[in-house]
C-alpha atoms as a PDB file:
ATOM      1  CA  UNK A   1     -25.744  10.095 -10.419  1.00  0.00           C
ATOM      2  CA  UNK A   2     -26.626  13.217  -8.721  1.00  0.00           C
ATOM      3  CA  UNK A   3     -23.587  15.801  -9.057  1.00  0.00           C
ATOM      4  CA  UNK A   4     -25.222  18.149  -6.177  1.00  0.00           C
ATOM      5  CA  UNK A   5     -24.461  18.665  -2.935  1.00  0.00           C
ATOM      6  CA  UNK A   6     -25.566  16.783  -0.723  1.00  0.00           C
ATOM      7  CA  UNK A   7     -28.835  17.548   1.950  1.00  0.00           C
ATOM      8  CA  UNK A   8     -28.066  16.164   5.328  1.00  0.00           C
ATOM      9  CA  UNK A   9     -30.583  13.170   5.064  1.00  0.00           C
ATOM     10  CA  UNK A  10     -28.735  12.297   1.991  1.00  0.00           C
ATOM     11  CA  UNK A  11     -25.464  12.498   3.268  1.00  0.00           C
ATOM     12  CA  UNK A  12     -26.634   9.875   5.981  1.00  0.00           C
ATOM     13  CA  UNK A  13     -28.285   8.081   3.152  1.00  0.00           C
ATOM     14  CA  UNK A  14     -24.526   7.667   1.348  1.00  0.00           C
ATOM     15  CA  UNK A  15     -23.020   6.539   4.989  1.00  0.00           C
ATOM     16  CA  UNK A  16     -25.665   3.736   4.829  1.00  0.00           C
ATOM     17  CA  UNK A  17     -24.884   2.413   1.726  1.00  0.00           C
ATOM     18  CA  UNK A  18     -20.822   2.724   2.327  1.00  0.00           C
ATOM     19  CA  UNK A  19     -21.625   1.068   6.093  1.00  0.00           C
ATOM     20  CA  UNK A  20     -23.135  -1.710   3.979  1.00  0.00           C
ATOM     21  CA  UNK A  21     -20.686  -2.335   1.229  1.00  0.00           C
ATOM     22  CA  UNK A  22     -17.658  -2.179   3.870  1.00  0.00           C
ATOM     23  CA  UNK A  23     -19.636  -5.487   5.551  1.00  0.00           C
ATOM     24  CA  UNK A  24     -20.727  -6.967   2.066  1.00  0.00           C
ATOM     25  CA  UNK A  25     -17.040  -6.604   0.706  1.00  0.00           C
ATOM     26  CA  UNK A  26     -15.487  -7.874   3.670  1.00  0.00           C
ATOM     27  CA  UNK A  27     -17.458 -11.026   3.644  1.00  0.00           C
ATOM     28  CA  UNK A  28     -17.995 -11.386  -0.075  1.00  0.00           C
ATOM     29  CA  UNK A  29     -14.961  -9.420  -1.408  1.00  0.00           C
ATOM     30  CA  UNK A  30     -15.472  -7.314  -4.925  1.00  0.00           C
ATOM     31  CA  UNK A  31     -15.735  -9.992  -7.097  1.00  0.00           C
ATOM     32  CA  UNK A  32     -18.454 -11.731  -4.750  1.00  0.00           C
ATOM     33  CA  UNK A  33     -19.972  -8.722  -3.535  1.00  0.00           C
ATOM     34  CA  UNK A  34     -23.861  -8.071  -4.292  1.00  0.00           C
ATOM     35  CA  UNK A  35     -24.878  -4.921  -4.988  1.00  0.00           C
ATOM     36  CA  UNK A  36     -28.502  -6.354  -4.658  1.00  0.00           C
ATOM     37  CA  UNK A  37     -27.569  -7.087  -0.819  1.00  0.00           C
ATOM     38  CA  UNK A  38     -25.967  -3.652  -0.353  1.00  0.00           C
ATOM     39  CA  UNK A  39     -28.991  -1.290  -1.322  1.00  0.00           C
ATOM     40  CA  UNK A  40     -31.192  -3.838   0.833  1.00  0.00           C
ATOM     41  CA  UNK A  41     -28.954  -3.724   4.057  1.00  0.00           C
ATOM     42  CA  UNK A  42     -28.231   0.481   3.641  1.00  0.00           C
ATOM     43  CA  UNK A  43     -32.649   0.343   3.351  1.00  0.00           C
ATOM     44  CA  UNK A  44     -32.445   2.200   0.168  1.00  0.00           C
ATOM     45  CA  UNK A  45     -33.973   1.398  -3.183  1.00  0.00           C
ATOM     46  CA  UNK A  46     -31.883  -0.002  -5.872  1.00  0.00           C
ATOM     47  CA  UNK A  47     -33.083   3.557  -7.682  1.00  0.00           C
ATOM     48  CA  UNK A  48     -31.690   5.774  -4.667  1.00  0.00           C
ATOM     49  CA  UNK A  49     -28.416   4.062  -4.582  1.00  0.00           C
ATOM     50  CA  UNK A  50     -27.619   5.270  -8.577  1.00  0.00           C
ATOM     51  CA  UNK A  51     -28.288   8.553  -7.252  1.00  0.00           C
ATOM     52  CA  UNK A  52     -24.897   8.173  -5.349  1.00  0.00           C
ATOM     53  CA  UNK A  53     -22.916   5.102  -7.202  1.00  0.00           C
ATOM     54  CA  UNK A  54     -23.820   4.264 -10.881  1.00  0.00           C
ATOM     55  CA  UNK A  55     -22.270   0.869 -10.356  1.00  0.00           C
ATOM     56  CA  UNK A  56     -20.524  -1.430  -7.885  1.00  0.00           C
ATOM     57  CA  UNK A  57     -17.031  -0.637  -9.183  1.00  0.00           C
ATOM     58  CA  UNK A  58     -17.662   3.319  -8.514  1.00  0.00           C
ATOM     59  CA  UNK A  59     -18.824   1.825  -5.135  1.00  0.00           C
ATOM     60  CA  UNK A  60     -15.943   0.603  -4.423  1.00  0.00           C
ATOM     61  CA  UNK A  61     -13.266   2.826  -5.709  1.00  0.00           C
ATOM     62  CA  UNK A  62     -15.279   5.684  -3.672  1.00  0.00           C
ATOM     63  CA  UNK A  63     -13.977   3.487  -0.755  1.00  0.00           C
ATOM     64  CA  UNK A  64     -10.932   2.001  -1.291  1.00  0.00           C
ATOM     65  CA  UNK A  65      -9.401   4.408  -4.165  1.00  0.00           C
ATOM     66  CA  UNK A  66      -8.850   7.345  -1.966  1.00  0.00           C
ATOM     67  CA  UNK A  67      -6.722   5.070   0.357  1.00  0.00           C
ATOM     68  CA  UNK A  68      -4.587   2.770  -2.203  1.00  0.00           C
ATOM     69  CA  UNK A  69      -3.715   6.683  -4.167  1.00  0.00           C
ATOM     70  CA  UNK A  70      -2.734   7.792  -0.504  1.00  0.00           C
ATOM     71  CA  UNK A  71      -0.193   5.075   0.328  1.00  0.00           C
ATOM     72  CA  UNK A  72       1.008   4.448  -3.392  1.00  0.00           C
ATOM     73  CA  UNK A  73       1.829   8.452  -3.990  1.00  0.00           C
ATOM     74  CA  UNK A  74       3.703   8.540  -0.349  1.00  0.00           C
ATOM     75  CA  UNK A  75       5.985   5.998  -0.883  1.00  0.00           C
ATOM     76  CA  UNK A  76       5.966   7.114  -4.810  1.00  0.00           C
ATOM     77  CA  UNK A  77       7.417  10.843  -2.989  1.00  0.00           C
ATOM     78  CA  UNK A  78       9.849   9.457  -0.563  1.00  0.00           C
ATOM     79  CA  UNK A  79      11.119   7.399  -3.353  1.00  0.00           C
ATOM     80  CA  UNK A  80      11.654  10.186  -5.719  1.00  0.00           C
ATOM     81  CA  UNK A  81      12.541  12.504  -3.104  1.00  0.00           C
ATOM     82  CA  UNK A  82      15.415   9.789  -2.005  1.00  0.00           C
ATOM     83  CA  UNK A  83      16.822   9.393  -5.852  1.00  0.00           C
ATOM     84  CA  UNK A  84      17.476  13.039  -6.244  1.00  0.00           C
ATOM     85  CA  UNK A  85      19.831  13.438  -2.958  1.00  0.00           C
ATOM     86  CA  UNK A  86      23.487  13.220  -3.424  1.00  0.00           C
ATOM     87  CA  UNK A  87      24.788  10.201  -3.067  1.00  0.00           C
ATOM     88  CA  UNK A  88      27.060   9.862   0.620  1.00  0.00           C
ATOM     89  CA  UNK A  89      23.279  11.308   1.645  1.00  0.00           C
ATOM     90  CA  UNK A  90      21.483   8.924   0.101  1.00  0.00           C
ATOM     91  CA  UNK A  91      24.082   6.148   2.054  1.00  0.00           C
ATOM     92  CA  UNK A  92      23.532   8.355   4.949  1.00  0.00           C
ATOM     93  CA  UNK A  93      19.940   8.655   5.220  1.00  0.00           C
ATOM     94  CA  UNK A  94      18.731   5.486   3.629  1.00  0.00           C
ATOM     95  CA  UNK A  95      17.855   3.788   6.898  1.00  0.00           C
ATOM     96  CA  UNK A  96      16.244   6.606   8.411  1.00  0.00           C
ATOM     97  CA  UNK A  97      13.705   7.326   5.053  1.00  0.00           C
ATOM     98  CA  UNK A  98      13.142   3.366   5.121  1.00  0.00           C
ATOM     99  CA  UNK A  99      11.698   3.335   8.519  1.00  0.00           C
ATOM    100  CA  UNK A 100      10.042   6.415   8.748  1.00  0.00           C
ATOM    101  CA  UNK A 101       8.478   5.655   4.883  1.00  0.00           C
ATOM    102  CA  UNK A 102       7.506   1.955   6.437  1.00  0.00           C
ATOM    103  CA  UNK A 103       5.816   3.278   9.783  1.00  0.00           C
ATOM    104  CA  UNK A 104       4.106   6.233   8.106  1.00  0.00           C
ATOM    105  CA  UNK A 105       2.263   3.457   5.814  1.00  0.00           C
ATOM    106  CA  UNK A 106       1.687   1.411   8.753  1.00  0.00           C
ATOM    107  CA  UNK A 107      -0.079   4.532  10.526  1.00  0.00           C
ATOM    108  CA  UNK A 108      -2.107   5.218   7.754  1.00  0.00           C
ATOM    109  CA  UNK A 109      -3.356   1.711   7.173  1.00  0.00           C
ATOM    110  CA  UNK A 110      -4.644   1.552  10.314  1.00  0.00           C
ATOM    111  CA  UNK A 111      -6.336   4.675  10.509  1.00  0.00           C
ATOM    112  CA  UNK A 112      -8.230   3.349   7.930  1.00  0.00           C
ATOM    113  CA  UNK A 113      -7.863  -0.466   9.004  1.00  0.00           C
ATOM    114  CA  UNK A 114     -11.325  -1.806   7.274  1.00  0.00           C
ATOM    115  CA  UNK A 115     -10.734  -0.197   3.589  1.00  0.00           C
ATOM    116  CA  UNK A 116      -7.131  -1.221   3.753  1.00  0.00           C
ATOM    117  CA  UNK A 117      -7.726  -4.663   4.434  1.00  0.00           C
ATOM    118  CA  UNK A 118     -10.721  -5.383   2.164  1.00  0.00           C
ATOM    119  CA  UNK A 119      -7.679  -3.247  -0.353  1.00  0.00           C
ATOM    120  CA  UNK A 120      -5.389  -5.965   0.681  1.00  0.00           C
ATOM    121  CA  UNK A 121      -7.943  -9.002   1.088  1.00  0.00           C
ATOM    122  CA  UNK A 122     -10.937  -8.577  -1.301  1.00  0.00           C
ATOM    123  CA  UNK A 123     -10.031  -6.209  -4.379  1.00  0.00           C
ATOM    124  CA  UNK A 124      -9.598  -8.939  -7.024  1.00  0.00           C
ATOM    125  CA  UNK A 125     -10.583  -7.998 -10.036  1.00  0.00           C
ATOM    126  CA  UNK A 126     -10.228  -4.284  -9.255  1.00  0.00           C
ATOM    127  CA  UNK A 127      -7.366  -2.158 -10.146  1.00  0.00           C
ATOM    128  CA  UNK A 128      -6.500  -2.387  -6.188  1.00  0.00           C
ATOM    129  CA  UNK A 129      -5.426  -6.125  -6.295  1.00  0.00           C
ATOM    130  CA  UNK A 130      -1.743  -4.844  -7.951  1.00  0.00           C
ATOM    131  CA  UNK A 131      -0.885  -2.996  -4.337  1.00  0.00           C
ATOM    132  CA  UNK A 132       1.938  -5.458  -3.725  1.00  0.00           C
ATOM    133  CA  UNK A 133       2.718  -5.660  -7.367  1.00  0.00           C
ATOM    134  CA  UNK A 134       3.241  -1.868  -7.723  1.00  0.00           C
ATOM    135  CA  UNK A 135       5.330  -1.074  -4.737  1.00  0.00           C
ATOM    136  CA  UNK A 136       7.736  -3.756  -5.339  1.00  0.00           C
ATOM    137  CA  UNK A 137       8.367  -3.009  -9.235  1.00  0.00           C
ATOM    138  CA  UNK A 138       8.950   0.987  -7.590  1.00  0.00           C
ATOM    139  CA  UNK A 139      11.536  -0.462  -5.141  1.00  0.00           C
ATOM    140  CA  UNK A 140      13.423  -2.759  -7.519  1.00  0.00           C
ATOM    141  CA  UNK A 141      13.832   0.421  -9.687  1.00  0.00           C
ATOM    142  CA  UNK A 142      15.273   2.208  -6.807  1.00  0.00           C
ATOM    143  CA  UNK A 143      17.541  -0.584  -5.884  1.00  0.00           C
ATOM    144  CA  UNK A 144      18.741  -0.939  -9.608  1.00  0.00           C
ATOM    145  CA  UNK A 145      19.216   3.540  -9.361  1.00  0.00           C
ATOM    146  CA  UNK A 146      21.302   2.799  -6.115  1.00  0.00           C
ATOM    147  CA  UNK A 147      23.322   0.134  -7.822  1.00  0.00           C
ATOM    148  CA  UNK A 148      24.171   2.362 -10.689  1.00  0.00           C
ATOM    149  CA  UNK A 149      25.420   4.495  -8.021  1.00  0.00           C
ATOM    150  CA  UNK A 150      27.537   2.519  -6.027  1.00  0.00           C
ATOM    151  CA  UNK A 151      28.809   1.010  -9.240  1.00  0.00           C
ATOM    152  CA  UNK A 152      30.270   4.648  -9.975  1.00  0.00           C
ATOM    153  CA  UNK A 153      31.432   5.492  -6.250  1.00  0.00           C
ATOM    154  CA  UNK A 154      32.802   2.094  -5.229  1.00  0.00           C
ATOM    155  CA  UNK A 155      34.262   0.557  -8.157  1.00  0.00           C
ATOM    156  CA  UNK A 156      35.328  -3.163  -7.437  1.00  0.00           C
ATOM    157  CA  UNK A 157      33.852  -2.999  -3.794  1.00  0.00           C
ATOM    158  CA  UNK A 158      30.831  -2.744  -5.488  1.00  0.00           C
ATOM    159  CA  UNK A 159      31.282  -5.981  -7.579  1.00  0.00           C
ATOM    160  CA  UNK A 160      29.544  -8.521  -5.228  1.00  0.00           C
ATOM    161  CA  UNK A 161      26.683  -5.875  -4.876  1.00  0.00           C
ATOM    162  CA  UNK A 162      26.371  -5.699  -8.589  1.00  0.00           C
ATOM    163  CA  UNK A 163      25.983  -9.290  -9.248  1.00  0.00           C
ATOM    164  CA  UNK A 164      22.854  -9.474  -7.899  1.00  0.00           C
ATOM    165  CA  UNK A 165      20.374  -9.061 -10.836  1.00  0.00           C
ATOM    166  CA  UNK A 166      16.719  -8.004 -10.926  1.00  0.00           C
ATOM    167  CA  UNK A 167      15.446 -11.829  -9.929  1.00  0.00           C
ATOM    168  CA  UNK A 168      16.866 -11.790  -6.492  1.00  0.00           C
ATOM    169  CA  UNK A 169      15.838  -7.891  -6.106  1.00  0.00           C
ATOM    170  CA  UNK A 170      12.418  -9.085  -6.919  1.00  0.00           C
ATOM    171  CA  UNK A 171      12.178 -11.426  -4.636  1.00  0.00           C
ATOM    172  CA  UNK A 172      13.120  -9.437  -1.746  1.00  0.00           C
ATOM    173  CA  UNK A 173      10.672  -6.721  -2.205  1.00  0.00           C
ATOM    174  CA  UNK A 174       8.433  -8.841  -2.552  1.00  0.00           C
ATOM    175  CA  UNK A 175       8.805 -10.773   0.307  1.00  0.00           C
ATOM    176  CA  UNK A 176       9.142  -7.442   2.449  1.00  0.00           C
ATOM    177  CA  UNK A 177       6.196  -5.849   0.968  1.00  0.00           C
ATOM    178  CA  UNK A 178       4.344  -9.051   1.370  1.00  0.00           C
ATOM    179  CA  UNK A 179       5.262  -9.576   4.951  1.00  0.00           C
ATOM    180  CA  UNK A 180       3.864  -5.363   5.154  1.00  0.00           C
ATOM    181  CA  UNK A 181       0.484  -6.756   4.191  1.00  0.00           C
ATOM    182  CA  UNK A 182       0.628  -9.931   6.641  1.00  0.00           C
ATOM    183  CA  UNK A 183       0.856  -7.016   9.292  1.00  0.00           C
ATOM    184  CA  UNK A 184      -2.193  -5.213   7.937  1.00  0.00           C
ATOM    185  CA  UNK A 185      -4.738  -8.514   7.367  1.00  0.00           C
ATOM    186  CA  UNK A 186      -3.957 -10.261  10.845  1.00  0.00           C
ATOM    187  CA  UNK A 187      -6.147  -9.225  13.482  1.00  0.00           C
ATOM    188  CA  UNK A 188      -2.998  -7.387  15.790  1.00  0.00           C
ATOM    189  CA  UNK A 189      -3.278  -3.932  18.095  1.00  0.00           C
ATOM    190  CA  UNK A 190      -1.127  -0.988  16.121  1.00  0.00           C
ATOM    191  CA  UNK A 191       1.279  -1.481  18.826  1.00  0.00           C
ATOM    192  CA  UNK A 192       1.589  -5.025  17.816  1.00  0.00           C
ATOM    193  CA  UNK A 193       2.096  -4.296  14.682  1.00  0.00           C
ATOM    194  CA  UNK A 194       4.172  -1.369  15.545  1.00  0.00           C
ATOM    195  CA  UNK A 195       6.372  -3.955  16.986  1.00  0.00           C
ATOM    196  CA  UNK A 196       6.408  -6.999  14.282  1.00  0.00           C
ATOM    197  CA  UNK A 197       7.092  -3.872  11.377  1.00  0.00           C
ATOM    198  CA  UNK A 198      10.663  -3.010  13.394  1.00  0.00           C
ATOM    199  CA  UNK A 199      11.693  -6.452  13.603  1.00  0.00           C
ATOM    200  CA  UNK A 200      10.854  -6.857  10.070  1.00  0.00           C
ATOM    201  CA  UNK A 201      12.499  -3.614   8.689  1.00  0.00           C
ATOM    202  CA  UNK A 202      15.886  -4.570  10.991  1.00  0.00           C
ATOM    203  CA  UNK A 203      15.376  -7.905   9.324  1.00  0.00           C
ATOM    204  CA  UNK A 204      15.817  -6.565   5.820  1.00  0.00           C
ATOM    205  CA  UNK A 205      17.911  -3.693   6.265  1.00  0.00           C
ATOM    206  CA  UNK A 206      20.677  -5.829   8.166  1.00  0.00           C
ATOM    207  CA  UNK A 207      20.450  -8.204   5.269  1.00  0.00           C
ATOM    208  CA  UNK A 208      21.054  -5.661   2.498  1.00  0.00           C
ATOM    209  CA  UNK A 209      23.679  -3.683   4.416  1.00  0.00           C
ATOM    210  CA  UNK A 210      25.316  -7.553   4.306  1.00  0.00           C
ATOM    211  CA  UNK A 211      25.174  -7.316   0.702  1.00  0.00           C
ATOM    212  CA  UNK A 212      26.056  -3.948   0.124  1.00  0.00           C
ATOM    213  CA  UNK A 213      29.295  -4.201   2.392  1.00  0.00           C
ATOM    214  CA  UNK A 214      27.683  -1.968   5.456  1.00  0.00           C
ATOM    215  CA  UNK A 215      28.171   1.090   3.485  1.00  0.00           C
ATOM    216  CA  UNK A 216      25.154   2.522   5.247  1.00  0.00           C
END
Protein backbone atom coordinates (compact mmCIF):
# COMPACT_ATOMS: atom_id res chain seq x y z
CA UNK A 1 0.00 0.00 0.00
CA UNK A 2 1.42 3.21 -1.03
CA UNK A 3 2.24 5.39 2.22
CA UNK A 4 2.68 8.71 -0.07
CA UNK A 5 0.73 11.41 -0.60
CA UNK A 6 -1.51 11.36 -2.75
CA UNK A 7 -1.41 13.10 -6.66
CA UNK A 8 -4.75 14.54 -7.50
CA UNK A 9 -5.68 11.76 -10.11
CA UNK A 10 -5.07 9.40 -7.33
CA UNK A 11 -6.97 11.01 -4.85
CA UNK A 12 -10.01 10.75 -7.36
CA UNK A 13 -8.85 7.25 -7.98
CA UNK A 14 -9.44 6.43 -3.92
CA UNK A 15 -13.05 8.36 -4.16
CA UNK A 16 -13.87 5.76 -6.89
CA UNK A 17 -13.14 2.87 -5.14
CA UNK A 18 -14.84 4.25 -1.65
CA UNK A 19 -18.01 5.46 -4.11
CA UNK A 20 -18.03 1.77 -5.03
CA UNK A 21 -17.68 -0.08 -1.81
CA UNK A 22 -20.36 2.37 -0.09
CA UNK A 23 -22.92 0.77 -3.02
CA UNK A 24 -21.36 -2.84 -2.83
CA UNK A 25 -21.66 -2.82 1.10
CA UNK A 26 -24.96 -1.44 1.15
CA UNK A 27 -26.36 -4.07 -1.07
CA UNK A 28 -24.09 -6.93 -0.13
CA UNK A 29 -23.07 -5.87 3.43
CA UNK A 30 -19.24 -6.84 4.66
CA UNK A 31 -19.63 -10.26 4.91
CA UNK A 32 -21.25 -10.42 1.26
CA UNK A 33 -19.36 -7.73 -0.17
CA UNK A 34 -16.97 -8.49 -3.30
CA UNK A 35 -13.99 -6.90 -3.50
CA UNK A 36 -13.81 -8.37 -7.12
CA UNK A 37 -17.05 -6.13 -7.90
CA UNK A 38 -15.59 -3.07 -6.15
CA UNK A 39 -12.22 -2.59 -8.17
CA UNK A 40 -14.47 -3.36 -11.39
CA UNK A 41 -17.25 -0.69 -10.62
CA UNK A 42 -14.38 2.17 -9.21
CA UNK A 43 -12.62 1.06 -13.12
CA UNK A 44 -9.45 0.27 -11.40
CA UNK A 45 -7.33 -2.85 -11.57
CA UNK A 46 -7.42 -5.27 -8.80
CA UNK A 47 -3.40 -4.18 -8.67
CA UNK A 48 -4.28 -0.30 -8.29
CA UNK A 49 -6.75 -0.86 -5.60
CA UNK A 50 -3.74 -2.55 -3.12
CA UNK A 51 -2.06 0.57 -3.78
CA UNK A 52 -4.79 2.21 -1.52
CA UNK A 53 -6.49 -0.87 0.58
CA UNK A 54 -4.44 -4.12 1.10
CA UNK A 55 -7.68 -5.91 1.82
CA UNK A 56 -11.45 -5.56 2.09
CA UNK A 57 -11.43 -5.23 5.89
CA UNK A 58 -8.90 -2.07 5.61
CA UNK A 59 -11.58 -1.07 3.00
CA UNK A 60 -13.95 -0.93 5.16
CA UNK A 61 -12.65 0.29 8.41
CA UNK A 62 -11.19 3.33 6.18
CA UNK A 63 -15.00 3.97 5.89
CA UNK A 64 -16.84 3.11 8.65
CA UNK A 65 -13.99 3.17 11.53
CA UNK A 66 -13.55 6.86 11.57
CA UNK A 67 -17.36 7.19 12.25
CA UNK A 68 -18.16 4.21 14.88
CA UNK A 69 -14.59 5.84 17.00
CA UNK A 70 -16.48 9.29 16.59
CA UNK A 71 -19.82 8.38 18.18
CA UNK A 72 -18.39 5.64 20.66
CA UNK A 73 -15.59 8.25 22.21
CA UNK A 74 -18.50 11.11 22.47
CA UNK A 75 -20.78 9.36 24.40
CA UNK A 76 -17.57 7.50 26.10
CA UNK A 77 -16.69 11.66 27.22
CA UNK A 78 -20.07 12.76 28.26
CA UNK A 79 -20.23 9.64 30.23
CA UNK A 80 -17.05 10.13 32.05
CA UNK A 81 -17.43 13.71 32.14
CA UNK A 82 -21.06 13.05 33.93
CA UNK A 83 -19.48 10.43 36.68
CA UNK A 84 -16.98 12.89 37.94
CA UNK A 85 -19.65 15.82 38.83
CA UNK A 86 -20.89 16.03 42.30
CA UNK A 87 -23.68 14.35 42.91
CA UNK A 88 -27.06 17.02 43.45
CA UNK A 89 -25.28 18.05 39.82
CA UNK A 90 -25.27 14.97 38.47
CA UNK A 91 -29.37 14.78 39.66
CA UNK A 92 -29.45 18.21 38.32
CA UNK A 93 -28.05 17.95 35.00
CA UNK A 94 -28.77 14.39 34.08
CA UNK A 95 -31.63 15.22 31.75
CA UNK A 96 -30.03 17.96 30.09
CA UNK A 97 -26.49 15.74 29.22
CA UNK A 98 -29.03 12.85 28.12
CA UNK A 99 -30.62 14.86 25.46
CA UNK A 100 -28.02 16.91 24.30
CA UNK A 101 -25.54 13.46 24.32
CA UNK A 102 -28.68 11.69 22.29
CA UNK A 103 -29.21 14.58 19.62
CA UNK A 104 -25.49 15.25 19.15
CA UNK A 105 -25.27 11.38 18.00
CA UNK A 106 -28.28 11.79 16.02
CA UNK A 107 -26.57 14.89 14.15
CA UNK A 108 -23.61 13.14 13.52
CA UNK A 109 -25.18 10.01 12.12
CA UNK A 110 -26.75 11.78 9.68
CA UNK A 111 -24.09 13.83 8.51
CA UNK A 112 -22.68 10.80 7.63
CA UNK A 113 -26.10 8.86 7.00
CA UNK A 114 -24.63 6.10 4.35
CA UNK A 115 -21.46 4.87 6.58
CA UNK A 116 -23.63 4.91 9.64
CA UNK A 117 -26.18 2.80 8.34
CA UNK A 118 -24.13 0.21 6.43
CA UNK A 119 -22.26 0.59 10.49
CA UNK A 120 -25.63 -0.23 11.77
CA UNK A 121 -27.00 -2.59 8.86
CA UNK A 122 -24.08 -4.46 7.15
CA UNK A 123 -20.89 -4.67 9.54
CA UNK A 124 -21.28 -8.33 10.59
CA UNK A 125 -18.39 -9.87 11.03
CA UNK A 126 -16.47 -6.63 11.57
CA UNK A 127 -15.54 -5.18 14.82
CA UNK A 128 -18.49 -2.51 14.00
CA UNK A 129 -21.39 -5.06 14.48
CA UNK A 130 -20.88 -4.58 18.66
CA UNK A 131 -22.19 -0.66 18.26
CA UNK A 132 -25.33 -1.49 20.23
CA UNK A 133 -23.50 -3.95 22.36
CA UNK A 134 -20.88 -1.38 23.51
CA UNK A 135 -22.98 1.58 24.33
CA UNK A 136 -25.36 -0.29 26.37
CA UNK A 137 -22.66 -2.27 28.60
CA UNK A 138 -21.17 1.80 29.04
CA UNK A 139 -24.67 2.89 30.20
CA UNK A 140 -25.48 -0.01 32.54
CA UNK A 141 -22.11 0.88 34.22
CA UNK A 142 -23.22 4.36 34.63
CA UNK A 143 -26.57 3.41 35.93
CA UNK A 144 -24.95 0.86 38.45
CA UNK A 145 -22.22 4.32 39.41
CA UNK A 146 -25.53 6.36 39.91
CA UNK A 147 -27.06 3.68 42.04
CA UNK A 148 -24.08 3.49 44.27
CA UNK A 149 -24.75 7.05 44.64
CA UNK A 150 -28.15 7.37 45.49
CA UNK A 151 -27.67 4.36 47.70
CA UNK A 152 -25.27 6.73 49.83
CA UNK A 153 -27.45 10.06 49.53
CA UNK A 154 -30.93 8.58 49.88
CA UNK A 155 -30.72 5.77 52.15
CA UNK A 156 -34.12 3.80 52.30
CA UNK A 157 -35.71 6.10 49.54
CA UNK A 158 -33.34 4.58 47.51
CA UNK A 159 -34.43 0.94 48.29
CA UNK A 160 -36.97 0.40 45.42
CA UNK A 161 -34.29 2.00 43.06
CA UNK A 162 -31.74 -0.44 44.28
CA UNK A 163 -33.65 -3.52 43.68
CA UNK A 164 -33.42 -3.32 40.29
CA UNK A 165 -30.37 -5.47 39.26
CA UNK A 166 -28.21 -5.45 36.13
CA UNK A 167 -30.96 -7.74 34.04
CA UNK A 168 -33.61 -5.13 33.97
CA UNK A 169 -30.79 -2.27 33.44
CA UNK A 170 -29.80 -4.31 30.49
CA UNK A 171 -32.74 -4.48 29.03
CA UNK A 172 -33.53 -0.94 29.02
CA UNK A 173 -30.45 0.24 27.37
CA UNK A 174 -30.84 -1.92 25.18
CA UNK A 175 -34.08 -1.30 24.10
CA UNK A 176 -33.26 2.59 24.03
CA UNK A 177 -30.13 2.18 22.17
CA UNK A 178 -31.87 -0.17 19.88
CA UNK A 179 -34.80 2.04 19.21
CA UNK A 180 -31.51 4.93 18.46
CA UNK A 181 -30.58 2.66 15.58
CA UNK A 182 -34.34 2.07 14.29
CA UNK A 183 -34.07 5.98 13.86
CA UNK A 184 -30.84 5.80 11.89
CA UNK A 185 -31.78 2.58 9.34
CA UNK A 186 -35.44 3.83 8.42
CA UNK A 187 -35.53 5.94 5.53
CA UNK A 188 -36.90 9.40 7.73
CA UNK A 189 -35.86 13.37 7.05
CA UNK A 190 -33.44 14.54 10.20
CA UNK A 191 -36.37 16.45 11.24
CA UNK A 192 -38.29 13.30 11.42
CA UNK A 193 -36.03 11.79 13.22
CA UNK A 194 -35.35 14.85 15.18
CA UNK A 195 -38.85 14.38 16.23
CA UNK A 196 -39.27 10.39 16.91
CA UNK A 197 -35.58 10.79 19.13
CA UNK A 198 -37.60 13.42 21.69
CA UNK A 199 -40.48 11.29 22.05
CA UNK A 200 -38.24 8.47 22.63
CA UNK A 201 -35.79 10.15 25.13
CA UNK A 202 -39.16 11.65 27.15
CA UNK A 203 -40.21 8.05 26.88
CA UNK A 204 -37.29 6.72 28.86
CA UNK A 205 -36.39 9.46 30.99
CA UNK A 206 -40.08 9.73 32.44
CA UNK A 207 -39.83 6.03 33.05
CA UNK A 208 -36.59 6.09 35.06
CA UNK A 209 -37.42 9.28 36.96
CA UNK A 210 -40.63 6.74 37.94
CA UNK A 211 -38.17 4.45 39.28
CA UNK A 212 -35.84 6.63 40.78
CA UNK A 213 -38.65 8.58 42.78
CA UNK A 214 -38.41 11.95 40.42
CA UNK A 215 -35.28 12.89 42.08
CA UNK A 216 -34.25 14.55 38.84
Amino acid sequence: MNTQPYTTDEVQTKRRIIEAALYEFEQKGYQGASLRQIVKNAGVTTGAFYGYYSSKAELFEGIVGVHYDAMMQHYTDVQESFAIKEFDEQKADMADVSRDCMHWMLNYAYEHLREVRIMFMKSEGTRFSDFVDRLVEIEVESTENFKVDLHNDMKEAAQEFLNIDYRFEHIMATGMFNAFRELIVHEMTYSEAKVQLELIRRFYTAGWQELFGGIF
